[in-house]
Every structure is written in structure tokens, then in C-alpha cells.
Protein backbone atom coordinates (compact mmCIF):
# COMPACT_ATOMS: atom_id res chain seq x y z
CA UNK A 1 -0.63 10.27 0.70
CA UNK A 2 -0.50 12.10 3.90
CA UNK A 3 -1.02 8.90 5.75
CA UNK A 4 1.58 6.91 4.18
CA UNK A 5 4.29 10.02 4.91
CA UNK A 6 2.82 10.42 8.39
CA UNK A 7 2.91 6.60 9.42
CA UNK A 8 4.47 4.76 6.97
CA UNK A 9 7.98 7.80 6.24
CA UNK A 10 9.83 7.07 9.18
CA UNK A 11 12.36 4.20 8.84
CA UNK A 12 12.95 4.21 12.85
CA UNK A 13 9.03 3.42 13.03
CA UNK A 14 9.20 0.81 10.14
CA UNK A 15 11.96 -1.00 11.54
CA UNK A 16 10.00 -1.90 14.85
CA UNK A 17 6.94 -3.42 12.73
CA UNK A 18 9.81 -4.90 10.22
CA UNK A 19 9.19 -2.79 7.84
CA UNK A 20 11.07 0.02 5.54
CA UNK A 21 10.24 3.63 5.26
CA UNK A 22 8.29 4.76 2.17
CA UNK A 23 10.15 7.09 -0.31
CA UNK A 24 8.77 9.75 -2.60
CA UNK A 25 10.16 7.39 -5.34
CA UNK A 26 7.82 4.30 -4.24
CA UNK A 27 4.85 6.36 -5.34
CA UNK A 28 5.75 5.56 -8.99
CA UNK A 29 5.39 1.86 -8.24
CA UNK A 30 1.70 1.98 -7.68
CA UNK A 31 0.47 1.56 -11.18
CA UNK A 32 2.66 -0.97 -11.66
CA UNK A 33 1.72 -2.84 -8.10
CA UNK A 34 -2.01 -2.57 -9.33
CA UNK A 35 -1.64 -3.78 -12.52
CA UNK A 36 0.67 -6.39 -12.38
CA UNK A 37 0.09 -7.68 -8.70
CA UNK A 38 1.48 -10.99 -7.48
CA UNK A 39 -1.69 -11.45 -4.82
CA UNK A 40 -5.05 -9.52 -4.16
CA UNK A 41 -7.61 -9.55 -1.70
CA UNK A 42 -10.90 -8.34 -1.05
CA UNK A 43 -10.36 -6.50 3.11
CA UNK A 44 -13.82 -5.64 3.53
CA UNK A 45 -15.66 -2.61 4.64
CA UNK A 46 -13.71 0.58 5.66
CA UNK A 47 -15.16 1.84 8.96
CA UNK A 48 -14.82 5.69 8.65
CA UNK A 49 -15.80 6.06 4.91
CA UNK A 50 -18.09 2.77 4.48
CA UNK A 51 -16.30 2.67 0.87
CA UNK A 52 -14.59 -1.00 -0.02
CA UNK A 53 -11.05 -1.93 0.33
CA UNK A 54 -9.08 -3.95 -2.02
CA UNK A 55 -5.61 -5.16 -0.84
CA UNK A 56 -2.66 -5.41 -3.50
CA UNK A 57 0.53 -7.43 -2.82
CA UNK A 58 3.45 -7.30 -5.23
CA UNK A 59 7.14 -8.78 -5.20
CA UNK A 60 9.93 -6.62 -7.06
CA UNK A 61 14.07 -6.58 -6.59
CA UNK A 62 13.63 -8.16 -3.12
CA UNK A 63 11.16 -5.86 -1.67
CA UNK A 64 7.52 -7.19 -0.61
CA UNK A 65 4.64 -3.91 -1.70
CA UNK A 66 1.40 -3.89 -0.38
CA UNK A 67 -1.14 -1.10 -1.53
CA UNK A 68 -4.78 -1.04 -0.04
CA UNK A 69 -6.91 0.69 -2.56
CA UNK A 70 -10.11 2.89 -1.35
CA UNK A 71 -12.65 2.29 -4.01
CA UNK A 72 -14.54 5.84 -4.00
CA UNK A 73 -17.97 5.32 -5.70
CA UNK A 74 -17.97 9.37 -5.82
CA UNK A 75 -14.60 9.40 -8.17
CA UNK A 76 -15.28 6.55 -9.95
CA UNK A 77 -11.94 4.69 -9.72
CA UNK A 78 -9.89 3.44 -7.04
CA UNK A 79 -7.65 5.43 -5.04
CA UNK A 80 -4.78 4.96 -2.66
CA UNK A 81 -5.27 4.58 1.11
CA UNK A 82 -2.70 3.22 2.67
CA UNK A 83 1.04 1.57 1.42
CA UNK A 84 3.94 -0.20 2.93
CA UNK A 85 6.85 -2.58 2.11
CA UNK A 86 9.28 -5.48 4.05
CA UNK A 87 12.29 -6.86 2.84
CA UNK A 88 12.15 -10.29 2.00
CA UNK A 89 14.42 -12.48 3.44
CA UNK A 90 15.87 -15.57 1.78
């Protein structure tokens, strides 16, 4: 979670990718992003930890979530690497 605080917090950062800020609030949203996602993909290999990534894309009150999930062999469950959101425009 120190990542997505770090590089994902800032809404003057977001804004240049087209993106909004995380809040402490989106956190909740996980569970519900994972288990009720509108998309998911298999991304592959992570480089630094060699552990698999699964990609999870969910639509709620006009706001686009992705969550990649780290799936650590060692813990035995999935666990959050990285998340971000974009309005969606219509």
C-alpha cells in the first residue's frame, strides 16, 4: 500500500496520466473489485519477485478501478500490488 500512496496519492500526478488520486477510502473497494470484477486478465510474470500478476478491472458510480493482484505462493492468497482509477467519460 505504500506504492499506491507513493505513486498513485497525488491528484496533481494522476491528472497528467488522466487519472485520479487514490483515497484511504478506495481501499475498501478491493474486495468488492476482486470479487465482482467487470474484466480480468492474466499480466504475466513480475520481474522483481518472479510471483504472477493478475489484473482486475471494475466499473462503479462512474469511476473505472483497476487492481493488479501479486499472487504470493509464500502467503497463500493474493495480495495487492498496485491500484488506480480514471473517470469515465460519456
Amino acid at each position: 500500500m505504500n506504492h499506491i500512496k507513493k505513486k498513485h496519492g497525488k491528484q496533481s500526478r494522476e491528472k497528467l496520466r488522466g487519472q485520479i488520486a487514490i483515497e484511504e477510502d478506495d481501499y475498501s473497494k478491493v474486495a468488492q473489485i476482486v470479487w465482482s470484477y467487470d474484466n480480468i486478465f492474466y499480466k504475466g510474470i513480475d520481474k522483481s519477485s518472479a510471483n504472477q500478476l493478475i489484473q482486475f478491472e471494475k466499473e462503479s458510480a462512474s469511476i473505472f478501478y483497476t487492481c493488479l493482484m501479486e499472487i504470493r505462493i509464500s502467503r497463500k492468497r493474493p495480495s495487492l500490488k498496485t491500484m488506480y482509477k480514471r473517470a469515465i467519460s460519456k
